[in-house]
PDB file of N, CA and C in Angstrom:
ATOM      1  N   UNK A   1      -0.648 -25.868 -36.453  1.00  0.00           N
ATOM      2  CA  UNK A   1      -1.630 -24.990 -35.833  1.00  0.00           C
ATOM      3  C   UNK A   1      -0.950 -24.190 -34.726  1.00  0.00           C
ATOM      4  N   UNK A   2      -1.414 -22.898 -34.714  1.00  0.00           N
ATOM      5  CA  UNK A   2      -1.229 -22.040 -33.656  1.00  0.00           C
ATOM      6  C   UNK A   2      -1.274 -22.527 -32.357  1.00  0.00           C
ATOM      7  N   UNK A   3      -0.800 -22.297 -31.032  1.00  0.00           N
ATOM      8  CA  UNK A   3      -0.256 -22.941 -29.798  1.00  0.00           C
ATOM      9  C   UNK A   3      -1.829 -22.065 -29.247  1.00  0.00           C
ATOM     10  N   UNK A   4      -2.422 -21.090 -29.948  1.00  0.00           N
ATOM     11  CA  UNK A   4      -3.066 -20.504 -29.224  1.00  0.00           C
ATOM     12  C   UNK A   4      -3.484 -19.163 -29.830  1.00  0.00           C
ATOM     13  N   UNK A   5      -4.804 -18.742 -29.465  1.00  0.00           N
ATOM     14  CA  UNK A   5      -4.672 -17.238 -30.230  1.00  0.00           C
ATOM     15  C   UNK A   5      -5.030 -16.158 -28.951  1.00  0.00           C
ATOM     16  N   UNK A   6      -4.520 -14.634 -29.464  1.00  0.00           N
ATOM     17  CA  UNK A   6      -4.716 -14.039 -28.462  1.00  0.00           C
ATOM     18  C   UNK A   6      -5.402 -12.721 -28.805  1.00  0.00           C
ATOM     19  N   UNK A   7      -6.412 -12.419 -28.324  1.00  0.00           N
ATOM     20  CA  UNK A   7      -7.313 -10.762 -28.952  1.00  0.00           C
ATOM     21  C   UNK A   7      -6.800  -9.927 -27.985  1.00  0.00           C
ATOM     22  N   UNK A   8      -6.846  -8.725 -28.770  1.00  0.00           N
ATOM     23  CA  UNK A   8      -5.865  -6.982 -28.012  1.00  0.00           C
ATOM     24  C   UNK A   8      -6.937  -6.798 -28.243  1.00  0.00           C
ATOM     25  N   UNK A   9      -7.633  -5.879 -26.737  1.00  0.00           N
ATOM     26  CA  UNK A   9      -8.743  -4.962 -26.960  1.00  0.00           C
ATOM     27  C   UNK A   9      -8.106  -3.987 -26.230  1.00  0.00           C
ATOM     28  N   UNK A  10      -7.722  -2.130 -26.982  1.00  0.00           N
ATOM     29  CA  UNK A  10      -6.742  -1.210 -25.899  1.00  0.00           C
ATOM     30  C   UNK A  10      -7.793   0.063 -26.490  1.00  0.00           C
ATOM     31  N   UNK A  11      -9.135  -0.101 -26.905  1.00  0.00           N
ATOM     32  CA  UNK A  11      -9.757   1.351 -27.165  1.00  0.00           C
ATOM     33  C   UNK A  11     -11.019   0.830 -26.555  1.00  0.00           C
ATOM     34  N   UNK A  12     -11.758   2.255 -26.489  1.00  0.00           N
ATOM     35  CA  UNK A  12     -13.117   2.606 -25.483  1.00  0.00           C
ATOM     36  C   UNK A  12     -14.346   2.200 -26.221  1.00  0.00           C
ATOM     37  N   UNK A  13     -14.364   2.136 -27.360  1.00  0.00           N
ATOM     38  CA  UNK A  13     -15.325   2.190 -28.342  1.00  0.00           C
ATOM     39  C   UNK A  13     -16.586   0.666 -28.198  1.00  0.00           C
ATOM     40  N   UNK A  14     -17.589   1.240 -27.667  1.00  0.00           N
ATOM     41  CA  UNK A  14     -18.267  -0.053 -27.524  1.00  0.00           C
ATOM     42  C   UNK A  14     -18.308  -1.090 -28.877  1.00  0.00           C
ATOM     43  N   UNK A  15     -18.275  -0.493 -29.947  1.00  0.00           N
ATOM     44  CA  UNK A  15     -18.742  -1.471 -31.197  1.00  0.00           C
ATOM     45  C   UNK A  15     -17.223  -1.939 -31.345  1.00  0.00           C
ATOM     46  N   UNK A  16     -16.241  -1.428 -30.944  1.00  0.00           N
ATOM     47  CA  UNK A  16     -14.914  -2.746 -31.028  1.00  0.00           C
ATOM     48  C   UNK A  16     -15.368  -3.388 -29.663  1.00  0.00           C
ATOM     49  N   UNK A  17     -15.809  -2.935 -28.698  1.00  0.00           N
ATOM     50  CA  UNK A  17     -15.717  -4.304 -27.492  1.00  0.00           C
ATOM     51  C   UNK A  17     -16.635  -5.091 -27.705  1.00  0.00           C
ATOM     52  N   UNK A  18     -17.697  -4.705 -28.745  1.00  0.00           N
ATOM     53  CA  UNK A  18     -18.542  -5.836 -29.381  1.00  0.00           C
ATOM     54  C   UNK A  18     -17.855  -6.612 -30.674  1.00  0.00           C
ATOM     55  N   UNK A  19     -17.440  -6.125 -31.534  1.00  0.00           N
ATOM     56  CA  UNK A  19     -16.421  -7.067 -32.364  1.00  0.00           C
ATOM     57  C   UNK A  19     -15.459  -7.643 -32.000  1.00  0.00           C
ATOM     58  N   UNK A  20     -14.868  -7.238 -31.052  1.00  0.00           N
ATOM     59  CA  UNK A  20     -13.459  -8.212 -30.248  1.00  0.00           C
ATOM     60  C   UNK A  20     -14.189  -9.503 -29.485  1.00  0.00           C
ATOM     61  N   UNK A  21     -15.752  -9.233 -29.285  1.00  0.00           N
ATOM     62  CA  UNK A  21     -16.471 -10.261 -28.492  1.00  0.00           C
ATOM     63  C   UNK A  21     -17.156 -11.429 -29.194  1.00  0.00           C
ATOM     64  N   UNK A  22     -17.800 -11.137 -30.659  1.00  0.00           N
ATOM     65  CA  UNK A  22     -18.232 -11.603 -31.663  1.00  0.00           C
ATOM     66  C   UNK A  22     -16.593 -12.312 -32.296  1.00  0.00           C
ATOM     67  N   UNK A  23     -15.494 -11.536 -32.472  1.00  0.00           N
ATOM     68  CA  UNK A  23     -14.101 -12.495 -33.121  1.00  0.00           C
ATOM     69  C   UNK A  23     -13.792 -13.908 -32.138  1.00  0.00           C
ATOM     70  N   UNK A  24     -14.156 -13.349 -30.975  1.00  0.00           N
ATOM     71  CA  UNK A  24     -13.464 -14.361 -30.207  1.00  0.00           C
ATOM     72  C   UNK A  24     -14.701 -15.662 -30.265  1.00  0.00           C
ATOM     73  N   UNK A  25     -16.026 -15.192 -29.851  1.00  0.00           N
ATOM     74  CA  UNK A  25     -17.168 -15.962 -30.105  1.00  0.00           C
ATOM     75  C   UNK A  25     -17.081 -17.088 -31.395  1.00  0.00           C
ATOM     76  N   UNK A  26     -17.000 -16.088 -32.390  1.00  0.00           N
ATOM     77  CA  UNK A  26     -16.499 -17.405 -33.544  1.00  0.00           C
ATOM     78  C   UNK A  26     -15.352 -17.956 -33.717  1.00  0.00           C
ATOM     79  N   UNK A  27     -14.580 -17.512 -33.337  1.00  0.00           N
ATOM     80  CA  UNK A  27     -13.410 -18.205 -32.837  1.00  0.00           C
ATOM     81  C   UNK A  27     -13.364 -19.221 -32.221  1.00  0.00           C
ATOM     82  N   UNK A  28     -14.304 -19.549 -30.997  1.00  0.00           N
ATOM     83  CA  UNK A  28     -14.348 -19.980 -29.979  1.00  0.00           C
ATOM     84  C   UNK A  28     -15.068 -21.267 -30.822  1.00  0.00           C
ATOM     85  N   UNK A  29     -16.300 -21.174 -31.647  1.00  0.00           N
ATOM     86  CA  UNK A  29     -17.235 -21.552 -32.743  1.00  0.00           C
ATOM     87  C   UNK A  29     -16.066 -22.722 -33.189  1.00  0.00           C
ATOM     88  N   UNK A  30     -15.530 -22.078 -34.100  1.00  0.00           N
ATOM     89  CA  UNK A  30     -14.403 -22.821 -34.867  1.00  0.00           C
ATOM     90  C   UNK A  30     -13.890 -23.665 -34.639  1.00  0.00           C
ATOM     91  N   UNK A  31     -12.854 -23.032 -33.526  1.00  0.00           N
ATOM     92  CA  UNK A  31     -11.772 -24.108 -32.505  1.00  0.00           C
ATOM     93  C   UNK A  31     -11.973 -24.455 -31.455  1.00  0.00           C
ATOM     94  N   UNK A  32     -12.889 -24.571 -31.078  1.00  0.00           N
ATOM     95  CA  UNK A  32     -13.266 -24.946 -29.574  1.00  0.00           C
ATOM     96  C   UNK A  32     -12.205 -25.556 -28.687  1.00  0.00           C
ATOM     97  N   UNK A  33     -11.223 -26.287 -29.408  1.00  0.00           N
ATOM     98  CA  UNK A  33     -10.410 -26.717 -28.098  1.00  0.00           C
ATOM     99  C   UNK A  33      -9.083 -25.910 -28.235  1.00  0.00           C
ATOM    100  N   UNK A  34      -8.896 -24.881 -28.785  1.00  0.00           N
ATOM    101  CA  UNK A  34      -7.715 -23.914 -29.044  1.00  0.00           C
ATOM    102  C   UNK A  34      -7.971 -23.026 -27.635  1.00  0.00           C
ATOM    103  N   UNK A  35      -6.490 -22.912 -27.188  1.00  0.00           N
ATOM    104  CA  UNK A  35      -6.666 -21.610 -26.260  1.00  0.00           C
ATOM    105  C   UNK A  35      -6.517 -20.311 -26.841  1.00  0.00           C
ATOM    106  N   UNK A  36      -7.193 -19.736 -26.180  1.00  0.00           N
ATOM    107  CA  UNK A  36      -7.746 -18.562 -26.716  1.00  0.00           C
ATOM    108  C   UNK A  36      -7.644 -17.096 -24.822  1.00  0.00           C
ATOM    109  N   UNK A  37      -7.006 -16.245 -25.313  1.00  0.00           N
ATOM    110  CA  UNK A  37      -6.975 -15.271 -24.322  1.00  0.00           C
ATOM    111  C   UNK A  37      -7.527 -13.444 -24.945  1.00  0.00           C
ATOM    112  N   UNK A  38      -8.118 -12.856 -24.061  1.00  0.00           N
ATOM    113  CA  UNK A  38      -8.186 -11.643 -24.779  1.00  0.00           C
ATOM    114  C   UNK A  38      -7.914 -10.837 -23.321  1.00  0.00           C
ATOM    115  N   UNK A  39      -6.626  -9.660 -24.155  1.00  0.00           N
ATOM    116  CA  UNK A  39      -5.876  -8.837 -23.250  1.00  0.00           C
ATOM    117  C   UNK A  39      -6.425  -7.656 -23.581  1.00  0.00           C
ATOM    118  N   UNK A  40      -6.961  -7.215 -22.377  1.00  0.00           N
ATOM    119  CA  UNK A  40      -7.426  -5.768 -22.448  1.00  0.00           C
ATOM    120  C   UNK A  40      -5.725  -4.678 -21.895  1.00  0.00           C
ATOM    121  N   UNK A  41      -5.736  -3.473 -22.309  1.00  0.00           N
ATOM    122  CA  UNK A  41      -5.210  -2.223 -21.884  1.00  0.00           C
ATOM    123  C   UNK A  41      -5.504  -1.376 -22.439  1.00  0.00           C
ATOM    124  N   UNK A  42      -5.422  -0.362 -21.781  1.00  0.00           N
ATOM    125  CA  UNK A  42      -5.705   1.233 -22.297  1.00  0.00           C
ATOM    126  C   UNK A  42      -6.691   1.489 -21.861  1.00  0.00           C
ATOM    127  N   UNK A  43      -7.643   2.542 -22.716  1.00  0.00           N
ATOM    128  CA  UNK A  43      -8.853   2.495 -22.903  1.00  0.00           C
ATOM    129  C   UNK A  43      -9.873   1.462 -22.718  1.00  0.00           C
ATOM    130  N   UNK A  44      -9.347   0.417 -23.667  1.00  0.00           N
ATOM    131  CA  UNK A  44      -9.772  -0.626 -23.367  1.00  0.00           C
ATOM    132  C   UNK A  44     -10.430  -1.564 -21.789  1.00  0.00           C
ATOM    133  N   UNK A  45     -10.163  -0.609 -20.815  1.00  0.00           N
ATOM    134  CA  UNK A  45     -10.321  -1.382 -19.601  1.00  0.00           C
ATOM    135  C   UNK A  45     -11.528  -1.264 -19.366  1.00  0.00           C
ATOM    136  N   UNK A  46     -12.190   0.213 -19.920  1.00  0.00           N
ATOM    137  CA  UNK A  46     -13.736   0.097 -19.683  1.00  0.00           C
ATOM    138  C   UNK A  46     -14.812  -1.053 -20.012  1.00  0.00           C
ATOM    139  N   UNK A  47     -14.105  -1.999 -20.788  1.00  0.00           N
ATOM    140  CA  UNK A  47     -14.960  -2.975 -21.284  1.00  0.00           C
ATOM    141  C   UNK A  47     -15.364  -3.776 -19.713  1.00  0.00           C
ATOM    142  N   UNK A  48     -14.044  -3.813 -19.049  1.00  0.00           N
ATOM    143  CA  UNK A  48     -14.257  -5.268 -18.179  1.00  0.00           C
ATOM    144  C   UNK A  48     -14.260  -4.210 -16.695  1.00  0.00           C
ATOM    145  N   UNK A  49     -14.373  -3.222 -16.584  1.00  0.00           N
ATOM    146  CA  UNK A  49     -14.634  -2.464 -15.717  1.00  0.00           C
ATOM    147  C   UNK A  49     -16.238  -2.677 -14.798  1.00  0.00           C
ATOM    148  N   UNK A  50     -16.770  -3.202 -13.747  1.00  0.00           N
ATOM    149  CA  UNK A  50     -17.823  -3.073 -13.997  1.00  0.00           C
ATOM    150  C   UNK A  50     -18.769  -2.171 -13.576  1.00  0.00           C
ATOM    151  N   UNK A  51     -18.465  -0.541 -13.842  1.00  0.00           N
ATOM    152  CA  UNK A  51     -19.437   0.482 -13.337  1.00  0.00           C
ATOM    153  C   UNK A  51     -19.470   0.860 -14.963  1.00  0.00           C
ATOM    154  N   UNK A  52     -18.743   0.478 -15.850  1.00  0.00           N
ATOM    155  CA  UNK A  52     -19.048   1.119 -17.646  1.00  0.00           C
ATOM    156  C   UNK A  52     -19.026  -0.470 -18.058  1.00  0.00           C
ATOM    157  N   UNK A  53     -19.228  -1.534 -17.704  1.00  0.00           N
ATOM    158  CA  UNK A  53     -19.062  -2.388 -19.176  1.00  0.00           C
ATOM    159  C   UNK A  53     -20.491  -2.589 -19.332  1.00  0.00           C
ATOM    160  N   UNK A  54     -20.922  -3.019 -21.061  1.00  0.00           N
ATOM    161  CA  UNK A  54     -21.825  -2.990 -21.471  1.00  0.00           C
ATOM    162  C   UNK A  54     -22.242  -4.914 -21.876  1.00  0.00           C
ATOM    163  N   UNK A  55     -20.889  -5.374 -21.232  1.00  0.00           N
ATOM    164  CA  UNK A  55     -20.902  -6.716 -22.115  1.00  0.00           C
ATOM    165  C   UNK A  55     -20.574  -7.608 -20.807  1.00  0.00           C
ATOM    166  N   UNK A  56     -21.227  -7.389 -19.994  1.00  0.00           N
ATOM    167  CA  UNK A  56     -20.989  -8.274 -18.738  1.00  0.00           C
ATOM    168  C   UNK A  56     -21.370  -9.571 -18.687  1.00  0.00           C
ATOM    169  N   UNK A  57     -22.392 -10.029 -19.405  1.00  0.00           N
ATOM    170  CA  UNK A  57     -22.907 -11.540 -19.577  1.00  0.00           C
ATOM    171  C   UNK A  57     -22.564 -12.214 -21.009  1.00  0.00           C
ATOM    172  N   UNK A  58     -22.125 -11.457 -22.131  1.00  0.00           N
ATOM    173  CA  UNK A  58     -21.477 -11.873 -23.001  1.00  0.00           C
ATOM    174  C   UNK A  58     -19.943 -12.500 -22.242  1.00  0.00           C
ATOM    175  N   UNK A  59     -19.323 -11.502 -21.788  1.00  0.00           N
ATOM    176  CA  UNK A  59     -18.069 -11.645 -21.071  1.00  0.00           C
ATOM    177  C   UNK A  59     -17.757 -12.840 -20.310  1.00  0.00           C
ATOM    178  N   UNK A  60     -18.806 -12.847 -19.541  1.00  0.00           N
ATOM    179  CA  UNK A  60     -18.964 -13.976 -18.555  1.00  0.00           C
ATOM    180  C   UNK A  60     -19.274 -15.334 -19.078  1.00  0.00           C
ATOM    181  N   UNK A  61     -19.815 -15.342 -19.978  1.00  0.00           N
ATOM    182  CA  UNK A  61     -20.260 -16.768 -21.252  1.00  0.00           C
ATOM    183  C   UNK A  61     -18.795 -17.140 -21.813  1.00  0.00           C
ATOM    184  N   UNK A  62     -18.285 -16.280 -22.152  1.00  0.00           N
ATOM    185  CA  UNK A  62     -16.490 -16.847 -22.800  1.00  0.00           C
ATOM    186  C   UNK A  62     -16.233 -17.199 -21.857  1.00  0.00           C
ATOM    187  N   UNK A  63     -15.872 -16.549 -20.700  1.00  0.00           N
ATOM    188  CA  UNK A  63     -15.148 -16.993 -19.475  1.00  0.00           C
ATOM    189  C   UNK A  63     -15.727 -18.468 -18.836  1.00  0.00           C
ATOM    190  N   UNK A  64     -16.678 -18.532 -18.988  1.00  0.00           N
ATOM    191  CA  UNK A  64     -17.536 -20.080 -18.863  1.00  0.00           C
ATOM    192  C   UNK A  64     -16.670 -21.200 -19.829  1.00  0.00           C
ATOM    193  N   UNK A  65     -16.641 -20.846 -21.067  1.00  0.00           N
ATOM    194  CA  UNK A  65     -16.200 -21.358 -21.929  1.00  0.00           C
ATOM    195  C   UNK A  65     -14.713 -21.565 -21.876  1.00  0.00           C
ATOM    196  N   UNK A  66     -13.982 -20.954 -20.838  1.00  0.00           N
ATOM    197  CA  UNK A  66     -12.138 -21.113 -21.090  1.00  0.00           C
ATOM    198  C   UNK A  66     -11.672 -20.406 -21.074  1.00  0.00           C
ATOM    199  N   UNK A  67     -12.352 -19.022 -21.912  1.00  0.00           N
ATOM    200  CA  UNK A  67     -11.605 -18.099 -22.419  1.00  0.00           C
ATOM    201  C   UNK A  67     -10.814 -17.650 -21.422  1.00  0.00           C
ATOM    202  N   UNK A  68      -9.324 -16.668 -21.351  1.00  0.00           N
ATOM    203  CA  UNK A  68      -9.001 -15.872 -20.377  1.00  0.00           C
ATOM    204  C   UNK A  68      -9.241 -14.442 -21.009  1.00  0.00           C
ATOM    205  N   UNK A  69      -9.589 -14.036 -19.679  1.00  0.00           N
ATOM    206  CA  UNK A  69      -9.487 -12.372 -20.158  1.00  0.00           C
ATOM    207  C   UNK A  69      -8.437 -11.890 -18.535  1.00  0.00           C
ATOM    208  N   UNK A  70      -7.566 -10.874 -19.755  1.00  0.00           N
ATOM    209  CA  UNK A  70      -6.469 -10.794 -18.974  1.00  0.00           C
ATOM    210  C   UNK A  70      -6.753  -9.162 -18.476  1.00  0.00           C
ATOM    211  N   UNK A  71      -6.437  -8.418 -17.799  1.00  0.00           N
ATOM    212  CA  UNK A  71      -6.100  -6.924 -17.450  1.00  0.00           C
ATOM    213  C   UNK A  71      -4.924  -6.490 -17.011  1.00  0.00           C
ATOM    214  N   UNK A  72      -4.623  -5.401 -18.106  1.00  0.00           N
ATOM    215  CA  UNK A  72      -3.498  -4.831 -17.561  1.00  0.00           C
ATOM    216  C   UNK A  72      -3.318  -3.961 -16.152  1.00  0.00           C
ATOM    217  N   UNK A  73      -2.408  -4.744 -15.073  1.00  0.00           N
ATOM    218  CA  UNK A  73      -2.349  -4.244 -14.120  1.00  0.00           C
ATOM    219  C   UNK A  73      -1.874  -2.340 -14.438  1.00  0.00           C
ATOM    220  N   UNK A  74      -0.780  -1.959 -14.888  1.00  0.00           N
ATOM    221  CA  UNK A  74      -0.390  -0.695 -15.331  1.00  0.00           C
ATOM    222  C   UNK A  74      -1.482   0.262 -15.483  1.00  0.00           C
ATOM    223  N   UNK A  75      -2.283  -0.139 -16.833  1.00  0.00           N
ATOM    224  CA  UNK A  75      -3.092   0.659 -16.850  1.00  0.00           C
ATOM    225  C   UNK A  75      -4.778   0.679 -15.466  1.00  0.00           C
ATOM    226  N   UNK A  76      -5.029  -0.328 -15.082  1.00  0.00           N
ATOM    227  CA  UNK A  76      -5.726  -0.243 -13.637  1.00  0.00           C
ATOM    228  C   UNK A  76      -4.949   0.831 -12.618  1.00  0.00           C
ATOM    229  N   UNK A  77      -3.536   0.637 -12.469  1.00  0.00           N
ATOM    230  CA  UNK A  77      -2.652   2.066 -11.526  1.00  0.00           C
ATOM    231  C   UNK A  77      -2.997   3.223 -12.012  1.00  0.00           C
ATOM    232  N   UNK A  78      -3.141   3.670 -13.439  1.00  0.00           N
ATOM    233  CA  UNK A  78      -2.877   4.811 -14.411  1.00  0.00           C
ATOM    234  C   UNK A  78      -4.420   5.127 -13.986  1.00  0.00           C
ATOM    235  N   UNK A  79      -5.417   4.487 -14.138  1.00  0.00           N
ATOM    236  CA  UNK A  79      -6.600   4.715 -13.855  1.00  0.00           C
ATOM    237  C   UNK A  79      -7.439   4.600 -12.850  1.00  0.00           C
ATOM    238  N   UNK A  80      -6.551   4.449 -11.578  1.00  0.00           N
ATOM    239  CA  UNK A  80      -7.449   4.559 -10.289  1.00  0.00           C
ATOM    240  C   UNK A  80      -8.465   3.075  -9.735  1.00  0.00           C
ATOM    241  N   UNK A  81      -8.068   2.122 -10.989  1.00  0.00           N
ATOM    242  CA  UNK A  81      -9.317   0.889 -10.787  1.00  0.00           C
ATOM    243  C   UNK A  81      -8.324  -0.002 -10.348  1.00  0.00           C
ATOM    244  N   UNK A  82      -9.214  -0.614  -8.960  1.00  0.00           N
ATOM    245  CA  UNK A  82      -8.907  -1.595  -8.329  1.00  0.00           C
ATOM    246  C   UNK A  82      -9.644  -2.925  -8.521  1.00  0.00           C
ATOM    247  N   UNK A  83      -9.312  -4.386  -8.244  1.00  0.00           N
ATOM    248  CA  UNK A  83      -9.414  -5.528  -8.342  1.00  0.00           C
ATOM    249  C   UNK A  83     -10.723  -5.138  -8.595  1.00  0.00           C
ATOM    250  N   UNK A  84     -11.562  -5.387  -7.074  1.00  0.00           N
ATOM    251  CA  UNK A  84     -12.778  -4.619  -7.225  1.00  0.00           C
ATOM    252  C   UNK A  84     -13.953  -4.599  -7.905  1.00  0.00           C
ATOM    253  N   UNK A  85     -12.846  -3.175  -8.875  1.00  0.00           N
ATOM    254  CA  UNK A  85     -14.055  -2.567  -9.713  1.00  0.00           C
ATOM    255  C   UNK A  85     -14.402  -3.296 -10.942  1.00  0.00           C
ATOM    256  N   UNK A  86     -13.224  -4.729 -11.262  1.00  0.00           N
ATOM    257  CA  UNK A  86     -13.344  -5.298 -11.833  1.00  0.00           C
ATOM    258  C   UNK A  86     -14.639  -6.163 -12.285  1.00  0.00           C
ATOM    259  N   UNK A  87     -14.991  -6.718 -13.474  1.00  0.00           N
ATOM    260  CA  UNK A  87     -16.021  -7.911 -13.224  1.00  0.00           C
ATOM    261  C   UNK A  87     -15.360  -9.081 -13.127  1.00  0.00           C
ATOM    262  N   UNK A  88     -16.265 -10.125 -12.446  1.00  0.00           N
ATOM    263  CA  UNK A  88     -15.458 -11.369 -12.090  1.00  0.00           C
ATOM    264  C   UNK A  88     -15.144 -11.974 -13.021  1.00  0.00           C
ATOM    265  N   UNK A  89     -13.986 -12.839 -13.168  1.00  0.00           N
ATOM    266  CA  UNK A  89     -13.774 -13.820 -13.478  1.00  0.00           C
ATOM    267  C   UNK A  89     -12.284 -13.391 -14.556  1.00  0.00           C
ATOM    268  N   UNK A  90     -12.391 -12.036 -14.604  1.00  0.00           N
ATOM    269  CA  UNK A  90     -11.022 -11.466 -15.332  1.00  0.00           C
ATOM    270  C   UNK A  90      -9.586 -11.879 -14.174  1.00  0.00           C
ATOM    271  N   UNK A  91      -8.588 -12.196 -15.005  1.00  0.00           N
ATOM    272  CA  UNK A  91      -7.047 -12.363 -14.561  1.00  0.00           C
ATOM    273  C   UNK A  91      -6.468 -10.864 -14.630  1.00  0.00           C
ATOM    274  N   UNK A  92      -5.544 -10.441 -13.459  1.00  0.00           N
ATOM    275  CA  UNK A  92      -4.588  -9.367 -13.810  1.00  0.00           C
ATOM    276  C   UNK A  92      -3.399  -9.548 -13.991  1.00  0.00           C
ATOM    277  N   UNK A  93      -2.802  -8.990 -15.347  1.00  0.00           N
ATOM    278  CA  UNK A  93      -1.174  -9.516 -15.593  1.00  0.00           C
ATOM    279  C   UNK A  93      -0.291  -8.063 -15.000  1.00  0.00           C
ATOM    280  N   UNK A  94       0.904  -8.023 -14.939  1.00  0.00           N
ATOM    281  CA  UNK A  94       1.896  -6.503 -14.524  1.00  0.00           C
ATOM    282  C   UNK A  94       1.502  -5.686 -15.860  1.00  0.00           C
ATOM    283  N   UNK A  95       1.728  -6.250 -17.060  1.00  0.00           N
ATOM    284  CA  UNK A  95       1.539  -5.729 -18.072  1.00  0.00           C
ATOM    285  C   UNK A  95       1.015  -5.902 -19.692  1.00  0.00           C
ATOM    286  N   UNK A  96      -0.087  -5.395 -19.488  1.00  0.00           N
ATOM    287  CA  UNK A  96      -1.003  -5.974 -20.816  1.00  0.00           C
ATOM    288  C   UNK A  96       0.163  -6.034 -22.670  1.00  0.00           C
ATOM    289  N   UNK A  97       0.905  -5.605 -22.560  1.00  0.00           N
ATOM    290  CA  UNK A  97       2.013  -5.372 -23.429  1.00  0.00           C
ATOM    291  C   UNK A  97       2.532  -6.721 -23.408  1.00  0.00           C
ATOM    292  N   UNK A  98       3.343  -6.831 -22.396  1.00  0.00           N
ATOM    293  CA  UNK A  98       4.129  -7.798 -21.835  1.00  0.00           C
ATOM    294  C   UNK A  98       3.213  -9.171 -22.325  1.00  0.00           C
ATOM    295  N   UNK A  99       1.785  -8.944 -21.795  1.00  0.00           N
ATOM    296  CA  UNK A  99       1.387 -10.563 -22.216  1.00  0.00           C
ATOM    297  C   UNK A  99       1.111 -10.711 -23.181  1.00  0.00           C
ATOM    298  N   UNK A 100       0.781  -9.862 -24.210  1.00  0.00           N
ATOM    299  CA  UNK A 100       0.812  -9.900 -25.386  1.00  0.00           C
ATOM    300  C   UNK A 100       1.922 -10.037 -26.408  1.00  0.00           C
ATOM    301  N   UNK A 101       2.944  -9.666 -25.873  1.00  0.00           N
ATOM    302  CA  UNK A 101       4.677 -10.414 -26.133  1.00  0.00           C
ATOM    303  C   UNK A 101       4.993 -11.323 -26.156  1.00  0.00           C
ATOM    304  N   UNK A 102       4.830 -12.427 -24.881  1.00  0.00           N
ATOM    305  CA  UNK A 102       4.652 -13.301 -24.444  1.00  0.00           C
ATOM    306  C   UNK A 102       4.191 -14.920 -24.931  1.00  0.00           C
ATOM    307  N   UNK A 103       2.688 -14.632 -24.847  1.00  0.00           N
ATOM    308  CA  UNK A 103       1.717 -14.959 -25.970  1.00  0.00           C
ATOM    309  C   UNK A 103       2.298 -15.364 -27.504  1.00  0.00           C
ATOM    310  N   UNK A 104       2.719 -14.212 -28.014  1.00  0.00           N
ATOM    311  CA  UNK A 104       3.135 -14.302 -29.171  1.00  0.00           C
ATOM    312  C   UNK A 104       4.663 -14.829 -29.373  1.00  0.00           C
ATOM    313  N   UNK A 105       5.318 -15.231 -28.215  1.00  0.00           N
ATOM    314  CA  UNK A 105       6.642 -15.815 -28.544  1.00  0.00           C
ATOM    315  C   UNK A 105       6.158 -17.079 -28.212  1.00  0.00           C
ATOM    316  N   UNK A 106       5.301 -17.616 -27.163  1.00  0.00           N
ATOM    317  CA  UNK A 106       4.921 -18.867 -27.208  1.00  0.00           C
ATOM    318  C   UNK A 106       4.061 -19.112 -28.086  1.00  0.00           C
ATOM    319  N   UNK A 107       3.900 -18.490 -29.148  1.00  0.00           N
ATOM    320  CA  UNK A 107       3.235 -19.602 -30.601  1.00  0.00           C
ATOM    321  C   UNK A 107       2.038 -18.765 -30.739  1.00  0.00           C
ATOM    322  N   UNK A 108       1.549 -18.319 -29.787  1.00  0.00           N
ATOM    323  CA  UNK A 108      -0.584 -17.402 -30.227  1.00  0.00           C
ATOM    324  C   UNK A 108      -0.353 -16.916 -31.405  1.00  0.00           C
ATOM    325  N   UNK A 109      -1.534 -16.425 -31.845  1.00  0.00           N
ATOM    326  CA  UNK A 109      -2.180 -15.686 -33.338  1.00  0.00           C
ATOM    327  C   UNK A 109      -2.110 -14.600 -32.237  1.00  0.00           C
ATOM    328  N   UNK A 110      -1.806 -13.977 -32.970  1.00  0.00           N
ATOM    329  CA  UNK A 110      -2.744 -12.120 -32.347  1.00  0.00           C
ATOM    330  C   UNK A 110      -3.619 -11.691 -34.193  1.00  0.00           C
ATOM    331  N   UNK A 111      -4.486 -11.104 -32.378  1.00  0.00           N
ATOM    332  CA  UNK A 111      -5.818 -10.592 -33.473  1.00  0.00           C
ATOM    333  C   UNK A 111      -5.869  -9.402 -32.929  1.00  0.00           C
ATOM    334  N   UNK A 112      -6.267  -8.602 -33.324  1.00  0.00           N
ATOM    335  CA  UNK A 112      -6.702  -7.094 -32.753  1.00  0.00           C
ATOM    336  C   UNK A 112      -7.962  -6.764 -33.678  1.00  0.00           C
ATOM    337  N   UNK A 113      -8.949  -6.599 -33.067  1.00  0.00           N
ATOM    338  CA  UNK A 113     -10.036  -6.596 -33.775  1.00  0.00           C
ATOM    339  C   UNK A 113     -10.575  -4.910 -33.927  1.00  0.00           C
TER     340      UNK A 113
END
């Protein structure tokens, strides 16, 4: 078994930040004691942003549950968003790339939903 799995969310599109939320959900379903992380960058930051996210109490229910949700510090510089504007309970890495590299040399699944 996988050491761990990890979801890429890097676009704006609410119905992927609802399917990246629903993959991980059953995911979560499945393996319950698997670690499990989902790395936002790009675009993607609007999800966990909280003046645009649409999924703030979904979000917050994984994060109850274990999940990590990571943010790319880079793209927060590129885009003016500070800690902040964040919603709680998200981690910031230097680089959403990087942990997704990472991740995947220490054993995770990547999913990109």
């Amino acid at each position: 078994m996988a050491a761990g799995v990890v979801f890429h969310v890097n676009e704006a599109s609410f119905d992927k930040h609802r399917m990246a939320l629903r993959n991980v959900q059953n995911a979560k379903q499945g393996l319950p004691d698997l670690p499990m992380e989902l790395v936002i960058n790009g675009p993607g930051l609007s999800m966990v942003t909280a003046s645009t996210s649409t999924i703030g109490d979904d979000l917050a229910s994984l994060l109850n549950q274990g999940v990590v949700v990571a943010v790319c510090r880079q793209t927060m510089k590129q885009n003016g968003i500070e800690e902040h504007d964040l919603l709680p309970g998200v981690v910031i890495v230097p680089a959403g790339v990087v942990r997704l590299i990472e991740r995947q040399q220490e054993g995770y699944s990547y999913i990109k939903p």
